[in-house]
PDB file of N, CA and C in Angstrom:
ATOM      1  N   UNK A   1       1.523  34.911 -14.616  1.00  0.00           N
ATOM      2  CA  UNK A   1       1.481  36.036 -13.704  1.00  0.00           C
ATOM      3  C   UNK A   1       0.061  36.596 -13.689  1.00  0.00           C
ATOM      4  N   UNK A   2      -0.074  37.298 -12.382  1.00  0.00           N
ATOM      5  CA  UNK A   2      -1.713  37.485 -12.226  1.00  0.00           C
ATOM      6  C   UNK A   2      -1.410  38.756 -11.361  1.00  0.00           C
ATOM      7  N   UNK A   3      -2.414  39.489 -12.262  1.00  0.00           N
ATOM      8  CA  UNK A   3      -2.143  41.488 -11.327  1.00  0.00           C
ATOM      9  C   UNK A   3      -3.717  40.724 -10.212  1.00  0.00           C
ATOM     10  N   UNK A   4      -3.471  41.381  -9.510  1.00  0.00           N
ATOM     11  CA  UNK A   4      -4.275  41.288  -8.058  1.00  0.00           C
ATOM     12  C   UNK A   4      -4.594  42.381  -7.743  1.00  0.00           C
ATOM     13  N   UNK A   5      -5.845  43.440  -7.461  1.00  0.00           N
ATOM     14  CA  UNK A   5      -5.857  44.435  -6.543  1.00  0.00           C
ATOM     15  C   UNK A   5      -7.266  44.596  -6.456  1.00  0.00           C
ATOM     16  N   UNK A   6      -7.656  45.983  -5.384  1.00  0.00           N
ATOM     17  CA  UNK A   6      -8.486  46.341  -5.150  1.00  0.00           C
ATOM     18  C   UNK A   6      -8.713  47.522  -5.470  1.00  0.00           C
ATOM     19  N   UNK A   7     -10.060  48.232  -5.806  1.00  0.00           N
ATOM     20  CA  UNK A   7     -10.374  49.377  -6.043  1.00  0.00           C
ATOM     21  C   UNK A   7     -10.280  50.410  -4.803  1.00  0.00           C
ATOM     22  N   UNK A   8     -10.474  51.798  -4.625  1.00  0.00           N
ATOM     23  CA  UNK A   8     -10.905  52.544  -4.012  1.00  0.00           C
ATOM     24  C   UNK A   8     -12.141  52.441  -3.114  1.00  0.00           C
ATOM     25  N   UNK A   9     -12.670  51.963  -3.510  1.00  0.00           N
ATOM     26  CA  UNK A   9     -14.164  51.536  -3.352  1.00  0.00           C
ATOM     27  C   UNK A   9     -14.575  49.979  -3.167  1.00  0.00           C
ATOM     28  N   UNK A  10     -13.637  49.228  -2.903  1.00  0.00           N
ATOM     29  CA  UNK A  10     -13.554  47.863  -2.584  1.00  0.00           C
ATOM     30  C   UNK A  10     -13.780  46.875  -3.646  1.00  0.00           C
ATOM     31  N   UNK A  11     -13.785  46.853  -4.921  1.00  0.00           N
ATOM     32  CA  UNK A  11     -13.874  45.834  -5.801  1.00  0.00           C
ATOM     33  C   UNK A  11     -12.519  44.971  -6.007  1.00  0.00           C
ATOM     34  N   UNK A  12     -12.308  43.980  -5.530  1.00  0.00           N
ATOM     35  CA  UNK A  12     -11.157  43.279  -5.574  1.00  0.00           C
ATOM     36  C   UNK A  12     -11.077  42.488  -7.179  1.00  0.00           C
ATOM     37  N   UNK A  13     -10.018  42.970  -8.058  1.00  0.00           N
ATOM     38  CA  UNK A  13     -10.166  42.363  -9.354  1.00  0.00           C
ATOM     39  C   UNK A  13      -8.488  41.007  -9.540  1.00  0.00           C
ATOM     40  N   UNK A  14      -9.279  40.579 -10.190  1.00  0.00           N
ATOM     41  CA  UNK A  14      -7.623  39.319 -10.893  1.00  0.00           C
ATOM     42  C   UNK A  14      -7.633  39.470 -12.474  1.00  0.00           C
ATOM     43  N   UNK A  15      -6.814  39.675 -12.896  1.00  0.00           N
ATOM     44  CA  UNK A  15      -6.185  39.823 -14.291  1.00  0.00           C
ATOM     45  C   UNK A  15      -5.422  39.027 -15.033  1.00  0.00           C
ATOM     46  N   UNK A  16      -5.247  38.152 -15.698  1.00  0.00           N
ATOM     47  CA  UNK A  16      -4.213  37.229 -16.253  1.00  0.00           C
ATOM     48  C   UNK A  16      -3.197  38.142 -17.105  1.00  0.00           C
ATOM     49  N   UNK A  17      -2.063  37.884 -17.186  1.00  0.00           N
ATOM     50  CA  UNK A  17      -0.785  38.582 -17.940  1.00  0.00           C
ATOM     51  C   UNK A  17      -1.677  38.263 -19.472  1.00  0.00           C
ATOM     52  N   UNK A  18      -2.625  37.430 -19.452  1.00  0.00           N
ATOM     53  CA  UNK A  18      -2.699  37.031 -21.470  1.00  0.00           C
ATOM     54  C   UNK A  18      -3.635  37.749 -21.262  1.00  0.00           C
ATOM     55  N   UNK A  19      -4.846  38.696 -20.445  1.00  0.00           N
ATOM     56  CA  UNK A  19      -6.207  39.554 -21.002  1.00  0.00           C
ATOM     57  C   UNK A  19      -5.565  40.978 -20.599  1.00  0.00           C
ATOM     58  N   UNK A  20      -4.190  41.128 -20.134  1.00  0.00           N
ATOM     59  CA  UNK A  20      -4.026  42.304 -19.704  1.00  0.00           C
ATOM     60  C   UNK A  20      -3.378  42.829 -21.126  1.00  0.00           C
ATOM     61  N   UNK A  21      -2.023  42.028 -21.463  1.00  0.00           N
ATOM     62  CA  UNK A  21      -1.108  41.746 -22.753  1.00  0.00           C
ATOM     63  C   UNK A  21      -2.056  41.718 -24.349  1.00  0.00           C
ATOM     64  N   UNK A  22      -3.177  42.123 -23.838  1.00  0.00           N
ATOM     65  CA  UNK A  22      -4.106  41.850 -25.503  1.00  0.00           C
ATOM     66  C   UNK A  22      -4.097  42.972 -26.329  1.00  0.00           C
ATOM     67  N   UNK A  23      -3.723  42.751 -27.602  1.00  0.00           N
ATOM     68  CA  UNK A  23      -3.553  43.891 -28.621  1.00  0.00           C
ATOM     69  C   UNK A  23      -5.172  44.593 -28.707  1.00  0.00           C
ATOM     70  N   UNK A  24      -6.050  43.582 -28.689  1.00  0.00           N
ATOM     71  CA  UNK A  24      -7.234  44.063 -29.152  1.00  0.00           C
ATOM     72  C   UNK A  24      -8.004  44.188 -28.142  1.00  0.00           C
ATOM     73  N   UNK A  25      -7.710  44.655 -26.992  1.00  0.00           N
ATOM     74  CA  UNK A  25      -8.177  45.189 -25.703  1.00  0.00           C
ATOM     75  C   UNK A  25      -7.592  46.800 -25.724  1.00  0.00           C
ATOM     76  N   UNK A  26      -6.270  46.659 -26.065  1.00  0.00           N
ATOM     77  CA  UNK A  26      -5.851  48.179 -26.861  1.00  0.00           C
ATOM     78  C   UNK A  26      -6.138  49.064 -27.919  1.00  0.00           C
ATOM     79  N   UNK A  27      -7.229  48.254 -28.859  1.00  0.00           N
ATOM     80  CA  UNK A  27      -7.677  48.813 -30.249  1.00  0.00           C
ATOM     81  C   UNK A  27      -9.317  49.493 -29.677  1.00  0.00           C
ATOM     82  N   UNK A  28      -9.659  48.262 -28.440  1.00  0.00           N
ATOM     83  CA  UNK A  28     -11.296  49.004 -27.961  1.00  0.00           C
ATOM     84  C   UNK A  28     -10.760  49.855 -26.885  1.00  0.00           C
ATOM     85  N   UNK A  29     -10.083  50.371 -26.285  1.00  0.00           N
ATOM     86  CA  UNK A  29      -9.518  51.291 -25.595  1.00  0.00           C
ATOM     87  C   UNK A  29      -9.480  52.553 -26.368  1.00  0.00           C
ATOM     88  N   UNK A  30      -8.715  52.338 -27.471  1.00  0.00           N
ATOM     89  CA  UNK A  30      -8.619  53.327 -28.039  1.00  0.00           C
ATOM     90  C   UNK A  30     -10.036  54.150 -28.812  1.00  0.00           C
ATOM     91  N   UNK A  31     -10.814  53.210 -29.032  1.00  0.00           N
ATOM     92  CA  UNK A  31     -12.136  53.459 -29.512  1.00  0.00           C
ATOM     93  C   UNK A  31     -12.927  54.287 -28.413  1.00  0.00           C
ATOM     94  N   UNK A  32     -12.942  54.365 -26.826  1.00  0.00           N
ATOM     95  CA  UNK A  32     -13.256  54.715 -26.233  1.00  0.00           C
ATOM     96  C   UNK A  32     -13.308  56.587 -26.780  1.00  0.00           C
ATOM     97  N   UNK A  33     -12.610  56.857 -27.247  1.00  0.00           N
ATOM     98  CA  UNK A  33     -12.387  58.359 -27.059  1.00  0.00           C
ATOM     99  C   UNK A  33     -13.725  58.970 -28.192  1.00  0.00           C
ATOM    100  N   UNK A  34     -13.928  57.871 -29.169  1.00  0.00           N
ATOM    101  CA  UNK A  34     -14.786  58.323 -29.946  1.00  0.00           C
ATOM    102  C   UNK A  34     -16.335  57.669 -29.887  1.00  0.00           C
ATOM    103  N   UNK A  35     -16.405  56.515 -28.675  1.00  0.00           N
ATOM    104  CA  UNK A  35     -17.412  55.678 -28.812  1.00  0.00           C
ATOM    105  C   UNK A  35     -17.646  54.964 -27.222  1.00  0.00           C
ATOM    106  N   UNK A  36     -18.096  55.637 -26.371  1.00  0.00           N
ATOM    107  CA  UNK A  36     -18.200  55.704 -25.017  1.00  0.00           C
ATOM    108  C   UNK A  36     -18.978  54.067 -24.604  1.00  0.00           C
ATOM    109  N   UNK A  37     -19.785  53.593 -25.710  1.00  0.00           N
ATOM    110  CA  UNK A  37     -20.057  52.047 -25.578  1.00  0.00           C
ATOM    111  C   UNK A  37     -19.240  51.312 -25.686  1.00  0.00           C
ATOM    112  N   UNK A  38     -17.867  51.265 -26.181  1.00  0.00           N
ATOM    113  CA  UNK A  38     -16.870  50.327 -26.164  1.00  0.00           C
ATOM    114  C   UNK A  38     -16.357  50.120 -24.742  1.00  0.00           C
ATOM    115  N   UNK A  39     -17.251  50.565 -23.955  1.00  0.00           N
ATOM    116  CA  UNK A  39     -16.154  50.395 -21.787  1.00  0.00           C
ATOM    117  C   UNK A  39     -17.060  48.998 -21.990  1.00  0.00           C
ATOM    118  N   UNK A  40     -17.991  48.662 -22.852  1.00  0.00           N
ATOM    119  CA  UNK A  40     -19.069  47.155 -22.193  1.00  0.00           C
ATOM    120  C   UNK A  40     -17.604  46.809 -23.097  1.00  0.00           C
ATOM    121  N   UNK A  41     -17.283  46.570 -23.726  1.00  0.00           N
ATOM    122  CA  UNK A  41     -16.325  45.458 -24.834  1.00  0.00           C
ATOM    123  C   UNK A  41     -15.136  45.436 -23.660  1.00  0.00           C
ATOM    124  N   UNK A  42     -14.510  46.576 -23.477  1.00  0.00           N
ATOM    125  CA  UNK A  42     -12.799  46.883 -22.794  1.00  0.00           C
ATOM    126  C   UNK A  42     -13.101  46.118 -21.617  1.00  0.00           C
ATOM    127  N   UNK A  43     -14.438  46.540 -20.999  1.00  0.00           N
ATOM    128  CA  UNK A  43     -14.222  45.482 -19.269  1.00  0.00           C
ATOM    129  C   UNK A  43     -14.314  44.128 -19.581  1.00  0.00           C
ATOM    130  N   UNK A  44     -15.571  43.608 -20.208  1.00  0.00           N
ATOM    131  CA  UNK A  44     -15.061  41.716 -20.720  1.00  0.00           C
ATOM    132  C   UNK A  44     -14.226  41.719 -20.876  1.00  0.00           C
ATOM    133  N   UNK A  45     -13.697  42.082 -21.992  1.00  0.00           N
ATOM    134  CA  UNK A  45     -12.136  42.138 -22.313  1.00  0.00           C
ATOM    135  C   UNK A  45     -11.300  41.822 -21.568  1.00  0.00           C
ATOM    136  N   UNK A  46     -10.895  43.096 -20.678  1.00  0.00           N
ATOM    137  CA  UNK A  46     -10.312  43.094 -19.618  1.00  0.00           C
ATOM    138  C   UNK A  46     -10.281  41.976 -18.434  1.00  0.00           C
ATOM    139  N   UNK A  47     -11.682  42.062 -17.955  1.00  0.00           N
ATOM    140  CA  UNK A  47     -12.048  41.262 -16.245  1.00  0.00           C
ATOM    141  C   UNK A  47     -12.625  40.334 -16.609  1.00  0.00           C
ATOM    142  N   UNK A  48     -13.377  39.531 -17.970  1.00  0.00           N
ATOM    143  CA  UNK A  48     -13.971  38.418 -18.456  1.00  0.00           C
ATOM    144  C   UNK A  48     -15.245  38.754 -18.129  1.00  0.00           C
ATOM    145  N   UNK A  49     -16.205  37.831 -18.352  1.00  0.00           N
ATOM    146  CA  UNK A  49     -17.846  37.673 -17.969  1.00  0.00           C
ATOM    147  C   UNK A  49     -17.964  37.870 -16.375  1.00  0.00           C
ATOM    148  N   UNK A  50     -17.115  36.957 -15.488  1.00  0.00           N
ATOM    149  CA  UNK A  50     -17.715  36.276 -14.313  1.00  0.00           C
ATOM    150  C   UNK A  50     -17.350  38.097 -13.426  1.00  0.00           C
ATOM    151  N   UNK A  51     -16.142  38.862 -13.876  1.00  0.00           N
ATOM    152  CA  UNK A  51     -15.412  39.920 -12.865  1.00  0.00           C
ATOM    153  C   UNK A  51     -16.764  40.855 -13.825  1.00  0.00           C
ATOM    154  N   UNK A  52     -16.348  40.763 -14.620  1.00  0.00           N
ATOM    155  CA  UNK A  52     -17.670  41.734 -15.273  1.00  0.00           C
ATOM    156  C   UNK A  52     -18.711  42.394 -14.850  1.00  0.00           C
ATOM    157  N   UNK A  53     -19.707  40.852 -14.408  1.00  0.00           N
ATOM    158  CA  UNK A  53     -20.875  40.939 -13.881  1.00  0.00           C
ATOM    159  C   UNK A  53     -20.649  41.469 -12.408  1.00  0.00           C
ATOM    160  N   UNK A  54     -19.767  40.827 -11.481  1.00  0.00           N
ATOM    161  CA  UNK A  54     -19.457  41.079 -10.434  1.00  0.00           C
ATOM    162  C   UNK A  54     -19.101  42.717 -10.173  1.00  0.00           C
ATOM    163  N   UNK A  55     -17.909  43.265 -11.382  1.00  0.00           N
ATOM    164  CA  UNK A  55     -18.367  44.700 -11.429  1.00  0.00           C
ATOM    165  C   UNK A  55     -19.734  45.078 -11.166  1.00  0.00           C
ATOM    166  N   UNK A  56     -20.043  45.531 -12.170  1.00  0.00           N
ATOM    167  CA  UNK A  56     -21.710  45.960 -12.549  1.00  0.00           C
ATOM    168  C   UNK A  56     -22.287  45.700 -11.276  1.00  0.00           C
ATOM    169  N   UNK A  57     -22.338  44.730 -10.680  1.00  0.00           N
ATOM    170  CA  UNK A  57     -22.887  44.376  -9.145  1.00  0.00           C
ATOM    171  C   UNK A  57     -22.291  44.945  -8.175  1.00  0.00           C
ATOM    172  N   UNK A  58     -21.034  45.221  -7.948  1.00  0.00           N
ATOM    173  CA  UNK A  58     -20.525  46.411  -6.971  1.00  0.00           C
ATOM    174  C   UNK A  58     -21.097  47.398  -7.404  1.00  0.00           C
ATOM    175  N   UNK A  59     -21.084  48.463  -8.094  1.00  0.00           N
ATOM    176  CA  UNK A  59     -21.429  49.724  -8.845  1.00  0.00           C
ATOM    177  C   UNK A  59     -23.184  49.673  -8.662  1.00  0.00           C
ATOM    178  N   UNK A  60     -23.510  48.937  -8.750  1.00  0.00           N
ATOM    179  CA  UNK A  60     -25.310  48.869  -9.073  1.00  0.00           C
ATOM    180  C   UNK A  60     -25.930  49.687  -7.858  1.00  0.00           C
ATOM    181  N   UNK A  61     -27.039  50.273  -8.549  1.00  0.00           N
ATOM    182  CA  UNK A  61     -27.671  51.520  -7.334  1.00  0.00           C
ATOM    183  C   UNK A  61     -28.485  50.606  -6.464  1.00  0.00           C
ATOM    184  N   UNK A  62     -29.344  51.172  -5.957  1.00  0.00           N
ATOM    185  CA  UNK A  62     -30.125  50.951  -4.616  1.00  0.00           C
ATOM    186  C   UNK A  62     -31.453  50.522  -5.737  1.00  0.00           C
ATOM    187  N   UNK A  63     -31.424  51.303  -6.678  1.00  0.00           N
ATOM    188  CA  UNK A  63     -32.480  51.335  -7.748  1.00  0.00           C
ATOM    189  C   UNK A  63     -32.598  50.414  -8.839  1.00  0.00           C
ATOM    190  N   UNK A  64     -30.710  49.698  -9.285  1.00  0.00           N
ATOM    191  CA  UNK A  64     -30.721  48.567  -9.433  1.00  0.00           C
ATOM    192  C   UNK A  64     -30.257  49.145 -10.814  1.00  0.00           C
ATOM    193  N   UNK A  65     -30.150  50.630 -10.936  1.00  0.00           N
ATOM    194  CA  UNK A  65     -29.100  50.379 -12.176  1.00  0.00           C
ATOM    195  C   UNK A  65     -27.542  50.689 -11.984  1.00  0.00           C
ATOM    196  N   UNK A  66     -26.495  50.531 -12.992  1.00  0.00           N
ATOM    197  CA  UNK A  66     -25.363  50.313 -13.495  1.00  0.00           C
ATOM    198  C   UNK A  66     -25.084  51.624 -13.630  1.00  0.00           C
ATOM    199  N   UNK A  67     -24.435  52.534 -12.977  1.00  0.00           N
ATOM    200  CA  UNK A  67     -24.286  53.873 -13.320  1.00  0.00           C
ATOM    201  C   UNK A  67     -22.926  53.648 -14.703  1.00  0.00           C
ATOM    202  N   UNK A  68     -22.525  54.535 -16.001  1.00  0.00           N
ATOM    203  CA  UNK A  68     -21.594  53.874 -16.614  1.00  0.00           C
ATOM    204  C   UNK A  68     -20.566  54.477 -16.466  1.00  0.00           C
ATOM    205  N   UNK A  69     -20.350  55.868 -15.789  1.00  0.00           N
ATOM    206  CA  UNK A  69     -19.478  56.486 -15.022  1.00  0.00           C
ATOM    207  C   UNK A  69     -18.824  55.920 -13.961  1.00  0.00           C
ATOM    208  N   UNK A  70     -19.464  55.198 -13.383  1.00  0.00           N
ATOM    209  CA  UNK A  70     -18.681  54.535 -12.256  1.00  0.00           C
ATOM    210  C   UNK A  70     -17.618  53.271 -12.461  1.00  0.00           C
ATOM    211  N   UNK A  71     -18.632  52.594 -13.641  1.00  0.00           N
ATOM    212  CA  UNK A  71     -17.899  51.360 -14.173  1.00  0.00           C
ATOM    213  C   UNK A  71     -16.547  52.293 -15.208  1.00  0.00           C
ATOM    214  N   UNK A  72     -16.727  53.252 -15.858  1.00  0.00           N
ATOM    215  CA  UNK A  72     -15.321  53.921 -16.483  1.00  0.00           C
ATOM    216  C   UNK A  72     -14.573  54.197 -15.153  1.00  0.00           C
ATOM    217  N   UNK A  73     -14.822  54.768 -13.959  1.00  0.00           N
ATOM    218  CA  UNK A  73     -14.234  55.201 -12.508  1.00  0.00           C
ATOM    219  C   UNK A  73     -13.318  54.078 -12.230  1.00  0.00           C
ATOM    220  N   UNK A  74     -14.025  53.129 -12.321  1.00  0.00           N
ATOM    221  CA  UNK A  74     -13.456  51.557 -11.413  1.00  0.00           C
ATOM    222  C   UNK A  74     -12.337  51.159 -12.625  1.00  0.00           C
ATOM    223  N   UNK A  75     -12.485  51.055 -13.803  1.00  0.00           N
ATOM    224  CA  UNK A  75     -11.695  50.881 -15.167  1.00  0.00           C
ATOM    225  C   UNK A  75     -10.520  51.484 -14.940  1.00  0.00           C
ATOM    226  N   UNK A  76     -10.728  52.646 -15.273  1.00  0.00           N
ATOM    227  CA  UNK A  76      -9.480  53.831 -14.873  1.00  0.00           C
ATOM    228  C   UNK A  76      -8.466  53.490 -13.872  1.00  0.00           C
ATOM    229  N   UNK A  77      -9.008  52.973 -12.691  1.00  0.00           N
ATOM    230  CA  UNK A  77      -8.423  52.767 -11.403  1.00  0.00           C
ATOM    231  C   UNK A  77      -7.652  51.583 -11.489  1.00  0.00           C
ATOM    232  N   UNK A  78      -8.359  50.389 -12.048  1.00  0.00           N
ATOM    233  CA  UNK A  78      -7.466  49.340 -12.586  1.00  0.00           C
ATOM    234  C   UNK A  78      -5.990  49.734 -13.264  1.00  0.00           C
ATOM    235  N   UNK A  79      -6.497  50.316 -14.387  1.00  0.00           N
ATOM    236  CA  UNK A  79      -5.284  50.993 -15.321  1.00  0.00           C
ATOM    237  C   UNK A  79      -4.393  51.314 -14.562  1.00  0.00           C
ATOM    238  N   UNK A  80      -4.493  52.632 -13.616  1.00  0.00           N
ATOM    239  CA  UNK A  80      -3.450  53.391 -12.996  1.00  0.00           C
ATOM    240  C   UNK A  80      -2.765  52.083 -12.154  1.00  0.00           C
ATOM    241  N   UNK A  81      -3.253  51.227 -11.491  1.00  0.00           N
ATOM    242  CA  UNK A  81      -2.792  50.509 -10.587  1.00  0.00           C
ATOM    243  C   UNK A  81      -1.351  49.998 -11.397  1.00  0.00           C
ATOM    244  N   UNK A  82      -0.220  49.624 -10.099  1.00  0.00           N
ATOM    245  CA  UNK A  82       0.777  49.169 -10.510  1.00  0.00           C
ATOM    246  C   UNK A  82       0.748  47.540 -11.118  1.00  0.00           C
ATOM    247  N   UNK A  83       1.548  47.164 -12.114  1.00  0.00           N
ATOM    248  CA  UNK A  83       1.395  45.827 -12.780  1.00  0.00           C
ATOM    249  C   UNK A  83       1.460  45.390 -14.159  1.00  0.00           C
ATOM    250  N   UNK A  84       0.861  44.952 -14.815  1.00  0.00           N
ATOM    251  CA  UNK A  84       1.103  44.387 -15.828  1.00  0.00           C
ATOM    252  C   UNK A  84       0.065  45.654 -16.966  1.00  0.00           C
ATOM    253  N   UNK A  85      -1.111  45.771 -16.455  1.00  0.00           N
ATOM    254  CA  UNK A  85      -2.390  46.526 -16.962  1.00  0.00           C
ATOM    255  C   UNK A  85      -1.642  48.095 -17.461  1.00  0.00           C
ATOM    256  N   UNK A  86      -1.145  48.100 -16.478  1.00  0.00           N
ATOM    257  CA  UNK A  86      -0.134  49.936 -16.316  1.00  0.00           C
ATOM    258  C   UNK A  86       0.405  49.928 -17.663  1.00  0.00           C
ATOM    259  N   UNK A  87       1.213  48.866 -17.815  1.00  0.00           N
ATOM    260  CA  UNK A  87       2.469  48.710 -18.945  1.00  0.00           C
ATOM    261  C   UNK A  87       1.623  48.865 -20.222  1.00  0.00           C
TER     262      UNK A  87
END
């Protein structure tokens, strides 16, 4: 099974049931609250290298950086979405 969607903001992501279902995608999640660098670990994690980069490349300014608010924005939005990620 494969969650499918799109962001608010047009980033179309694919998810496998085995990177969504990961215990230790839930342990750097949880790290988030105390360690705001763990969103680089949770999105590999999450979207792999190739959706990763492709993030970071939607989000990227005019100026050519990575805002890291936006990439937590786009994260978040995944989450809420209906599917496997939700659960």
């Amino acid at each position: 099974m494969e969650l499918k969607g799109k962001t608010s903001t047009g980033f179309e992501y694919k998810i496998t049931e085995e990177r969504a279902n990961n215990y230790e995608l839930l342990e750097v999640l949880e790290e988030l609250d105390v360690s705001p660098a763990a969103l680089v670990r949770a999105v590999k994690m999450l979207l792999g290298e190739k959706q990763a980069k492709a993030l970071k490349d939607h989000v990227r300014t005019e100026d050519g950086i990575v805002p890291a608010d936006r990439i937590g924005e786009e994260l978040k939005e995944i989450f809420e979405a209906d599917g496997p990620v939700k659960n």
